[in-house]
PDB file of N, CA and C in Angstrom:
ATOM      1  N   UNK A   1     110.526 149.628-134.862  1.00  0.00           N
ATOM      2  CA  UNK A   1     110.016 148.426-134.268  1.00  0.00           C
ATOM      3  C   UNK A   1     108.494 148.506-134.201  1.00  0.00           C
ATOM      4  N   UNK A   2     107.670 147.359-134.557  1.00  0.00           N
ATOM      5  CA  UNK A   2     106.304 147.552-134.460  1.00  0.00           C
ATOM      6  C   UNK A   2     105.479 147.126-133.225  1.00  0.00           C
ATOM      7  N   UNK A   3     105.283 148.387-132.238  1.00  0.00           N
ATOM      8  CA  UNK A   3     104.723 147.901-131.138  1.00  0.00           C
ATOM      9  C   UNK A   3     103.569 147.056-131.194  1.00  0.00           C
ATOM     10  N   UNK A   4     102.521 147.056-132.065  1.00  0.00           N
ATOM     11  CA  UNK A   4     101.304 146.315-132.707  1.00  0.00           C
ATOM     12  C   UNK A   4     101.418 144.606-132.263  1.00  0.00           C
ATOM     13  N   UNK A   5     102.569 144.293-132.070  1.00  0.00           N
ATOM     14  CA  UNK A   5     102.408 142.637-131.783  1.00  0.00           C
ATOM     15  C   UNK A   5     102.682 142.661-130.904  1.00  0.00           C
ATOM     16  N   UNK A   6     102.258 141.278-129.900  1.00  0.00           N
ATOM     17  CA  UNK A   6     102.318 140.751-128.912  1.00  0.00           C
ATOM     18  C   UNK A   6     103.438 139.859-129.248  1.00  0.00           C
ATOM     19  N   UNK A   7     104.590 140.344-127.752  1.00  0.00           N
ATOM     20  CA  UNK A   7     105.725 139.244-127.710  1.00  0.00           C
ATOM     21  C   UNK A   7     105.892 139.118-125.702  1.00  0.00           C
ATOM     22  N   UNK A   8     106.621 138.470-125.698  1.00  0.00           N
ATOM     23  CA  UNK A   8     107.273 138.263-124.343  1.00  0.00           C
ATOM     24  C   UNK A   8     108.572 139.202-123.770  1.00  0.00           C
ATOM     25  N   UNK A   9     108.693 139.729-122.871  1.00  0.00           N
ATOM     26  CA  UNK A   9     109.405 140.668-122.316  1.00  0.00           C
ATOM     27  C   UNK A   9     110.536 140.137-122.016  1.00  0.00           C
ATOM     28  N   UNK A  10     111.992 139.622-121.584  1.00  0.00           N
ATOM     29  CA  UNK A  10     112.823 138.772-121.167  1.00  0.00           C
ATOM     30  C   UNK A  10     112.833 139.653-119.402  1.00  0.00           C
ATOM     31  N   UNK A  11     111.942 141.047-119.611  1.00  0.00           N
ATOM     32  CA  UNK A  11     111.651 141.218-117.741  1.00  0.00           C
ATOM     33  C   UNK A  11     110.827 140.685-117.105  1.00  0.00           C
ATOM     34  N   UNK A  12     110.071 139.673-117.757  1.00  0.00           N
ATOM     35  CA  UNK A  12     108.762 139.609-117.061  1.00  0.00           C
ATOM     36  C   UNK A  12     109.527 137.803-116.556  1.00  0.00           C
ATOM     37  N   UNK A  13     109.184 137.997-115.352  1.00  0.00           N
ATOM     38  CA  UNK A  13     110.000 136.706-114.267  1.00  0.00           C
ATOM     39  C   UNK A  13     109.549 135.401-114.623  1.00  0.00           C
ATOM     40  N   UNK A  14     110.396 134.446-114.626  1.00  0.00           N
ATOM     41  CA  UNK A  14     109.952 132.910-115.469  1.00  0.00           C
ATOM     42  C   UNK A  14     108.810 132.460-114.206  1.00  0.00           C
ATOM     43  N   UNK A  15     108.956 132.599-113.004  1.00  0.00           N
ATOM     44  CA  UNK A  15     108.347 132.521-112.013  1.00  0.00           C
ATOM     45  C   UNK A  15     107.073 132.997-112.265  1.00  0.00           C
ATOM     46  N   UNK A  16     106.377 133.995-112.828  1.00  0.00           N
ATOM     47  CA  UNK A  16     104.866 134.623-113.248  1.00  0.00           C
ATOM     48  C   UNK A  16     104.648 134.143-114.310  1.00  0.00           C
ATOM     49  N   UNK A  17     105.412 133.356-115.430  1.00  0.00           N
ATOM     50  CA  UNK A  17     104.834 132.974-116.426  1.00  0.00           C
ATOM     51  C   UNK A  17     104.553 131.504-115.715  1.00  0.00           C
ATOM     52  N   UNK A  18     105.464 130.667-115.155  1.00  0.00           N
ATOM     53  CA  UNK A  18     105.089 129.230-114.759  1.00  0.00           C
ATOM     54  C   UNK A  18     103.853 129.336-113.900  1.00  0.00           C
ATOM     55  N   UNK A  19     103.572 130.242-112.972  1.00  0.00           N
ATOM     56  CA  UNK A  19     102.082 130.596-112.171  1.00  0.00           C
ATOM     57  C   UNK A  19     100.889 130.369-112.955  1.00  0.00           C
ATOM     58  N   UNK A  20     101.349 131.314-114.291  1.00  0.00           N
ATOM     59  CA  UNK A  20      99.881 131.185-114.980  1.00  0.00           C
ATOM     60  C   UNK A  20      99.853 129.948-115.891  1.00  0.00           C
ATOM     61  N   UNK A  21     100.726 129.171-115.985  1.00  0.00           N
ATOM     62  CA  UNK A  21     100.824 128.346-117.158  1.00  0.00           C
ATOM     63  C   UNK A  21      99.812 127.222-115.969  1.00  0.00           C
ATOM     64  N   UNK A  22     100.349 127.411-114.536  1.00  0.00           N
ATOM     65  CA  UNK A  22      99.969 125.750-113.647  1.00  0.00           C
ATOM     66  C   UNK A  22      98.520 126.389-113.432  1.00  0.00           C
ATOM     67  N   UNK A  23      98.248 127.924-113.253  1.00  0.00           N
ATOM     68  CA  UNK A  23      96.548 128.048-112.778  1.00  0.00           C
ATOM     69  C   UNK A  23      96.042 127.867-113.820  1.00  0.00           C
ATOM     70  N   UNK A  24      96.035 128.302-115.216  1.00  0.00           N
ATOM     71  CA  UNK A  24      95.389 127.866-116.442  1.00  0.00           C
ATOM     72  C   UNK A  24      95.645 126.419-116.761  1.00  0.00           C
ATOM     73  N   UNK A  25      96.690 125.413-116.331  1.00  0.00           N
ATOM     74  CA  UNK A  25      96.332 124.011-116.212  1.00  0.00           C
ATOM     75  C   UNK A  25      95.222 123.804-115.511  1.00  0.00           C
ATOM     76  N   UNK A  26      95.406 124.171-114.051  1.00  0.00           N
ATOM     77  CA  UNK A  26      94.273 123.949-113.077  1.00  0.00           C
ATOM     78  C   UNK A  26      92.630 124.263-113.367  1.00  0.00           C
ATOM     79  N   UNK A  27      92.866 125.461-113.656  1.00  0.00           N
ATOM     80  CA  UNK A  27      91.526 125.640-114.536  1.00  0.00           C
ATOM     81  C   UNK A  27      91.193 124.804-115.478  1.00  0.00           C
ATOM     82  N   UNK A  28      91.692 124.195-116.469  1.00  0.00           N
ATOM     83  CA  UNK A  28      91.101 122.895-117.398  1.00  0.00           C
ATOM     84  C   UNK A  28      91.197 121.973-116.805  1.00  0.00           C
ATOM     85  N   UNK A  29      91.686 121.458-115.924  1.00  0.00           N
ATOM     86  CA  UNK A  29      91.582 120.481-115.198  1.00  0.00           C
ATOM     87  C   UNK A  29      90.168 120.591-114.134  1.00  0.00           C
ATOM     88  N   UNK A  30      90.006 121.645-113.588  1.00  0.00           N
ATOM     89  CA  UNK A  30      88.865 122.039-112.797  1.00  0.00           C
ATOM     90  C   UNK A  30      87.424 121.723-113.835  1.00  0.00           C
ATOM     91  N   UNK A  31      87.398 122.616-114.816  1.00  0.00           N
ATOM     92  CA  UNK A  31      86.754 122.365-116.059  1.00  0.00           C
ATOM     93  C   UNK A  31      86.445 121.208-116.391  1.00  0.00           C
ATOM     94  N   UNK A  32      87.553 119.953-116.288  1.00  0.00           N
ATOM     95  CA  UNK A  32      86.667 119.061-117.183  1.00  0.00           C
ATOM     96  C   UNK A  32      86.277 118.093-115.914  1.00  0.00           C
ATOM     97  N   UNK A  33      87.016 118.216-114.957  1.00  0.00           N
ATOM     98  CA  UNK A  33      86.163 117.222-113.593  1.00  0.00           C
ATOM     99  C   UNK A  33      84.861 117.875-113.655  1.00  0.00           C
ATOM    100  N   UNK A  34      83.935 119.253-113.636  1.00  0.00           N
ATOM    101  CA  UNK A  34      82.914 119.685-113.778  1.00  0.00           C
ATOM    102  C   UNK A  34      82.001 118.971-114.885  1.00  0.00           C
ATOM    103  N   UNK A  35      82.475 118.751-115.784  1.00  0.00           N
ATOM    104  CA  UNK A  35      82.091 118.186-117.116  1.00  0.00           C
ATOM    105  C   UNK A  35      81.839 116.585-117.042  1.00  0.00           C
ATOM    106  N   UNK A  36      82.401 116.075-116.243  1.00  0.00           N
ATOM    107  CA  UNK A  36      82.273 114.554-115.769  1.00  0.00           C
ATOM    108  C   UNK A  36      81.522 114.370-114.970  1.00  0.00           C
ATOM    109  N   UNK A  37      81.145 115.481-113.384  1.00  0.00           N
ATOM    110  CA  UNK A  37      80.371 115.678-112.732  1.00  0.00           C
ATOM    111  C   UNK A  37      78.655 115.577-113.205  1.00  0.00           C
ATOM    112  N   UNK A  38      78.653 116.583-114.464  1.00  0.00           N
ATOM    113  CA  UNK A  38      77.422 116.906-115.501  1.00  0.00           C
ATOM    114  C   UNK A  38      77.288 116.129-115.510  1.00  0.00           C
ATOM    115  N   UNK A  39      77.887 115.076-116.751  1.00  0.00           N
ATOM    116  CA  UNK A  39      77.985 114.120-117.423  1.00  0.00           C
ATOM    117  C   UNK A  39      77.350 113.233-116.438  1.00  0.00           C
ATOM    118  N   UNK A  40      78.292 112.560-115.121  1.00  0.00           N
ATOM    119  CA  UNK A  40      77.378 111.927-114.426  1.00  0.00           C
ATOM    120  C   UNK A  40      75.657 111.879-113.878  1.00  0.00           C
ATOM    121  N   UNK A  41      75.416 112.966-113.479  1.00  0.00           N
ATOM    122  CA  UNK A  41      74.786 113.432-112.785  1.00  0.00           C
ATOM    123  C   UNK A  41      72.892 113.072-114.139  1.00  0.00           C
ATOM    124  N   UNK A  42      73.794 113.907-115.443  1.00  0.00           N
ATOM    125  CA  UNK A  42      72.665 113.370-116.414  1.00  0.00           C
ATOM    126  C   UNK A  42      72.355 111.898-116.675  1.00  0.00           C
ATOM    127  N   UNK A  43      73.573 111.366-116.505  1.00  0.00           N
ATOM    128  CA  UNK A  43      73.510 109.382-117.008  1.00  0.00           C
ATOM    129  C   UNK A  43      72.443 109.173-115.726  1.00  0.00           C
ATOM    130  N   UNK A  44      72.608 109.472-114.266  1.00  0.00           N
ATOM    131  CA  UNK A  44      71.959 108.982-113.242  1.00  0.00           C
ATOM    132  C   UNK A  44      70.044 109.965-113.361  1.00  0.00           C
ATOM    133  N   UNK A  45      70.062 111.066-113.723  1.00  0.00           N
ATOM    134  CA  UNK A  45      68.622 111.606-114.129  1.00  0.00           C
ATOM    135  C   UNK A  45      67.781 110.499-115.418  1.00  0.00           C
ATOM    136  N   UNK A  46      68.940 110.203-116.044  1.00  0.00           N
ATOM    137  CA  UNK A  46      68.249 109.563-117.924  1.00  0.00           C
ATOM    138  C   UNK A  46      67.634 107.978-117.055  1.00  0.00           C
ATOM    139  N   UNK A  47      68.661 107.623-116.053  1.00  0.00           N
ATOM    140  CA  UNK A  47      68.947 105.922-115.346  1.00  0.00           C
ATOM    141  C   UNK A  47      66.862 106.173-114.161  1.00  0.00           C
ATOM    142  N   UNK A  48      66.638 106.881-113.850  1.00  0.00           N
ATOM    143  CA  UNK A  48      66.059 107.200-112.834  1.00  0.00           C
ATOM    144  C   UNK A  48      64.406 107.765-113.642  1.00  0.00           C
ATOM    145  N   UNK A  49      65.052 108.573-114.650  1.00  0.00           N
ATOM    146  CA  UNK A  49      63.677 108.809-115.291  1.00  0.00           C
ATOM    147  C   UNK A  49      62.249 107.819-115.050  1.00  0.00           C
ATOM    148  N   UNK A  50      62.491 106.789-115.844  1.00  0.00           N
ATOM    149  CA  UNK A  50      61.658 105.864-115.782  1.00  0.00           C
ATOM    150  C   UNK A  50      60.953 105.462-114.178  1.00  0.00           C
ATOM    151  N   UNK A  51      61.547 105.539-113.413  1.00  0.00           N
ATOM    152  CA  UNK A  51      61.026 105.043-112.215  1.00  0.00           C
ATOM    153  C   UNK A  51      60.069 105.886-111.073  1.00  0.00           C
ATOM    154  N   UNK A  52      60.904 107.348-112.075  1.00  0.00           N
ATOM    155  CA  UNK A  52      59.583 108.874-111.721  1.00  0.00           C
ATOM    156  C   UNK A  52      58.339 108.610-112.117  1.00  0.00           C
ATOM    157  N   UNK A  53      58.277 108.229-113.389  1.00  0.00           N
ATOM    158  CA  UNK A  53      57.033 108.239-113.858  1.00  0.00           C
ATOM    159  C   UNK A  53      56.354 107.105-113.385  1.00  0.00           C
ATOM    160  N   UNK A  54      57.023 105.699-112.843  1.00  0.00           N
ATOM    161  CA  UNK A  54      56.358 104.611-112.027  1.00  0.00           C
ATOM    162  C   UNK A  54      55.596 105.487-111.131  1.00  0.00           C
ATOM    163  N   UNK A  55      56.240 106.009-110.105  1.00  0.00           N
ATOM    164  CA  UNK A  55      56.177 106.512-109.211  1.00  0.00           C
ATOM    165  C   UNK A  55      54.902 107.209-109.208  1.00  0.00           C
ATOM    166  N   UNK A  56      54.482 108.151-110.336  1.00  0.00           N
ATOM    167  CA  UNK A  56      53.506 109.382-110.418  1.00  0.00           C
ATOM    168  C   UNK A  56      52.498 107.968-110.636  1.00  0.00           C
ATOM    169  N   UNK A  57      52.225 107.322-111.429  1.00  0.00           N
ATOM    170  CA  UNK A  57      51.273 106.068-111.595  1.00  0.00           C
ATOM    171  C   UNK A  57      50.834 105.894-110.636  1.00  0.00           C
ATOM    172  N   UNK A  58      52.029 105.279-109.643  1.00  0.00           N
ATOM    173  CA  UNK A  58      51.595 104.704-108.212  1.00  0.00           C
ATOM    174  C   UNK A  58      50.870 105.728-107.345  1.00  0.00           C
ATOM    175  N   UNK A  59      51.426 106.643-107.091  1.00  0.00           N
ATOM    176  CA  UNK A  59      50.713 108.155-106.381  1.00  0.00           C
ATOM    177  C   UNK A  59      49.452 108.352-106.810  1.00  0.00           C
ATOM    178  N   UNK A  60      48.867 108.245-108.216  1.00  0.00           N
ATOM    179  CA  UNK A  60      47.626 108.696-108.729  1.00  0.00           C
ATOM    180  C   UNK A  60      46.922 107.100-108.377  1.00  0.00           C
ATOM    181  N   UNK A  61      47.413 105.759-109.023  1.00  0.00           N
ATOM    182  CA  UNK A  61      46.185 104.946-108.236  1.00  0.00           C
ATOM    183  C   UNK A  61      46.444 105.010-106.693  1.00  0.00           C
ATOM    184  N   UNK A  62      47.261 105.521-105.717  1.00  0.00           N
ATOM    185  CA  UNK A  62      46.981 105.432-104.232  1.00  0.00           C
ATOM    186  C   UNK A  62      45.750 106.471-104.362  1.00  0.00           C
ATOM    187  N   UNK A  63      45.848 107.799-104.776  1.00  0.00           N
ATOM    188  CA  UNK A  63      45.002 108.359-104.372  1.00  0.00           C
ATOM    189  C   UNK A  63      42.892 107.579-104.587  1.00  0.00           C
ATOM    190  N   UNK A  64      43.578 107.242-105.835  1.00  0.00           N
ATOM    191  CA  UNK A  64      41.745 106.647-106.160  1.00  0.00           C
ATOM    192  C   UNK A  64      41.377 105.825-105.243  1.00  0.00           C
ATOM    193  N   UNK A  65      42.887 104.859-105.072  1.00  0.00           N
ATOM    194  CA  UNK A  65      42.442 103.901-104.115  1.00  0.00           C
ATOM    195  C   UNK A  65      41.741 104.256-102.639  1.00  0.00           C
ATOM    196  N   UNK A  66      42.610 105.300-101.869  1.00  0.00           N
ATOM    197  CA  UNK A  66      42.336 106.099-101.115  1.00  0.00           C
ATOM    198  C   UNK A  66      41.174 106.839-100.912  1.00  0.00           C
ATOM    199  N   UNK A  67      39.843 107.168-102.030  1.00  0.00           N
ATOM    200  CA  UNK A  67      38.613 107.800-102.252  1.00  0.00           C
ATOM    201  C   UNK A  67      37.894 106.845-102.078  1.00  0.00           C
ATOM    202  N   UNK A  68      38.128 105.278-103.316  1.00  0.00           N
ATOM    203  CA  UNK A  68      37.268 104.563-102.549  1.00  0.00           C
ATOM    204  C   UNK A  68      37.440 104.245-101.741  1.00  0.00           C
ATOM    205  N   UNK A  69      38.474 104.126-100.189  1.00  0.00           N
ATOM    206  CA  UNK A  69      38.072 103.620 -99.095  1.00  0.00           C
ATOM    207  C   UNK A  69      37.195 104.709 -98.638  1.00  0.00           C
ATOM    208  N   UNK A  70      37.715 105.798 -98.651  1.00  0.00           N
ATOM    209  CA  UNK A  70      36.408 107.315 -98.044  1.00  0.00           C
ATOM    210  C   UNK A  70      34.837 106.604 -98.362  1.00  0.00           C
ATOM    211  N   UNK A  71      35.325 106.475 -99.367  1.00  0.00           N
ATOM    212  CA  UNK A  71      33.625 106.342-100.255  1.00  0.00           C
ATOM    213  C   UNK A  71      32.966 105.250 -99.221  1.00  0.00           C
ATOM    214  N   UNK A  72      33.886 104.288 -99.102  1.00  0.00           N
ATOM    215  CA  UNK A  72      33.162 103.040 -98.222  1.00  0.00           C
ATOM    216  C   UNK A  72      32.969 103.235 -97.230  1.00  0.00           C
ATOM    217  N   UNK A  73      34.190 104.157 -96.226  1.00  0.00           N
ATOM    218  CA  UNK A  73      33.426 104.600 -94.768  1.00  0.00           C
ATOM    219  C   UNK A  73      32.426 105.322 -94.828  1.00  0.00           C
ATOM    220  N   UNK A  74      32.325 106.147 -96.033  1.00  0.00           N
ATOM    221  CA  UNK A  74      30.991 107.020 -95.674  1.00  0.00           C
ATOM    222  C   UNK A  74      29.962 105.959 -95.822  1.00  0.00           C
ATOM    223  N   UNK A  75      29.771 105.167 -96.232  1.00  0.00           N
ATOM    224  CA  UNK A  75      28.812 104.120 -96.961  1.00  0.00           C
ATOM    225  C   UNK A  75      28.295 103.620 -95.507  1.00  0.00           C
ATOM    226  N   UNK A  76      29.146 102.596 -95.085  1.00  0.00           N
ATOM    227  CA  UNK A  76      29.305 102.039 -93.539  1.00  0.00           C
ATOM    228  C   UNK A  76      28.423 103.417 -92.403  1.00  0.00           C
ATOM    229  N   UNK A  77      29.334 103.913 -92.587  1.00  0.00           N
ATOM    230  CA  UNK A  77      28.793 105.244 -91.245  1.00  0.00           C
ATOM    231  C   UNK A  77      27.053 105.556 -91.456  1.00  0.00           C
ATOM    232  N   UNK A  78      27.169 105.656 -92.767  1.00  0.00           N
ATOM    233  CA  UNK A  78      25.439 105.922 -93.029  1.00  0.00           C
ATOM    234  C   UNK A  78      24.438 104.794 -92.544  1.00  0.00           C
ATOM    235  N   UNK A  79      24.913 103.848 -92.514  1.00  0.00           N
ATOM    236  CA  UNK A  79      23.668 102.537 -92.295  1.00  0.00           C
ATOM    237  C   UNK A  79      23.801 102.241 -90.636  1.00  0.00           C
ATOM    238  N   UNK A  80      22.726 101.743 -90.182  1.00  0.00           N
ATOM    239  CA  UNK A  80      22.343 102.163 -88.841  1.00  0.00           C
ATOM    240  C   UNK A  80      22.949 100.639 -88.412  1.00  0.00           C
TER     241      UNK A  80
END
């Protein structure tokens, strides 16, 4: 007989093979809700992109805007 292959034992309990058959379901099932999760998560980063970079625009003219008011109080404060 050639021990070299892999077969099934008729000792090994139908009960331990159905265990691993439902946790290795569970696991691909776990797997691809993760994968939908991704999936989401990138559609809502790609959806949002654009409104980052509004955003950095807006932040950089607040700040200028923000210097020239400095600029003007100092202006004001100086004159008697």
């Amino acid at each position: 007989m050639d021990e070299t292959k892999w077969h099934l034992d008729k000792r090994v309990p139908l009960a331990l093979f159905l265990t691993i058959v439902i946790q290795t379901a569970g696991l691909v099932w776990w797997a691809s809700s993760l994968t939908e999760r991704v999936n989401s998560l990138e559609r809502t980063r790609e959806a949002t992109a654009p409104q980052a970079d509004r955003l950095t625009r807006v932040e950089v003219r607040l700040e200028s805007v923000q210097s020239g008011i400095d600029e003007i109080k100092r202006l004001i404060r100086r004159e008697p």
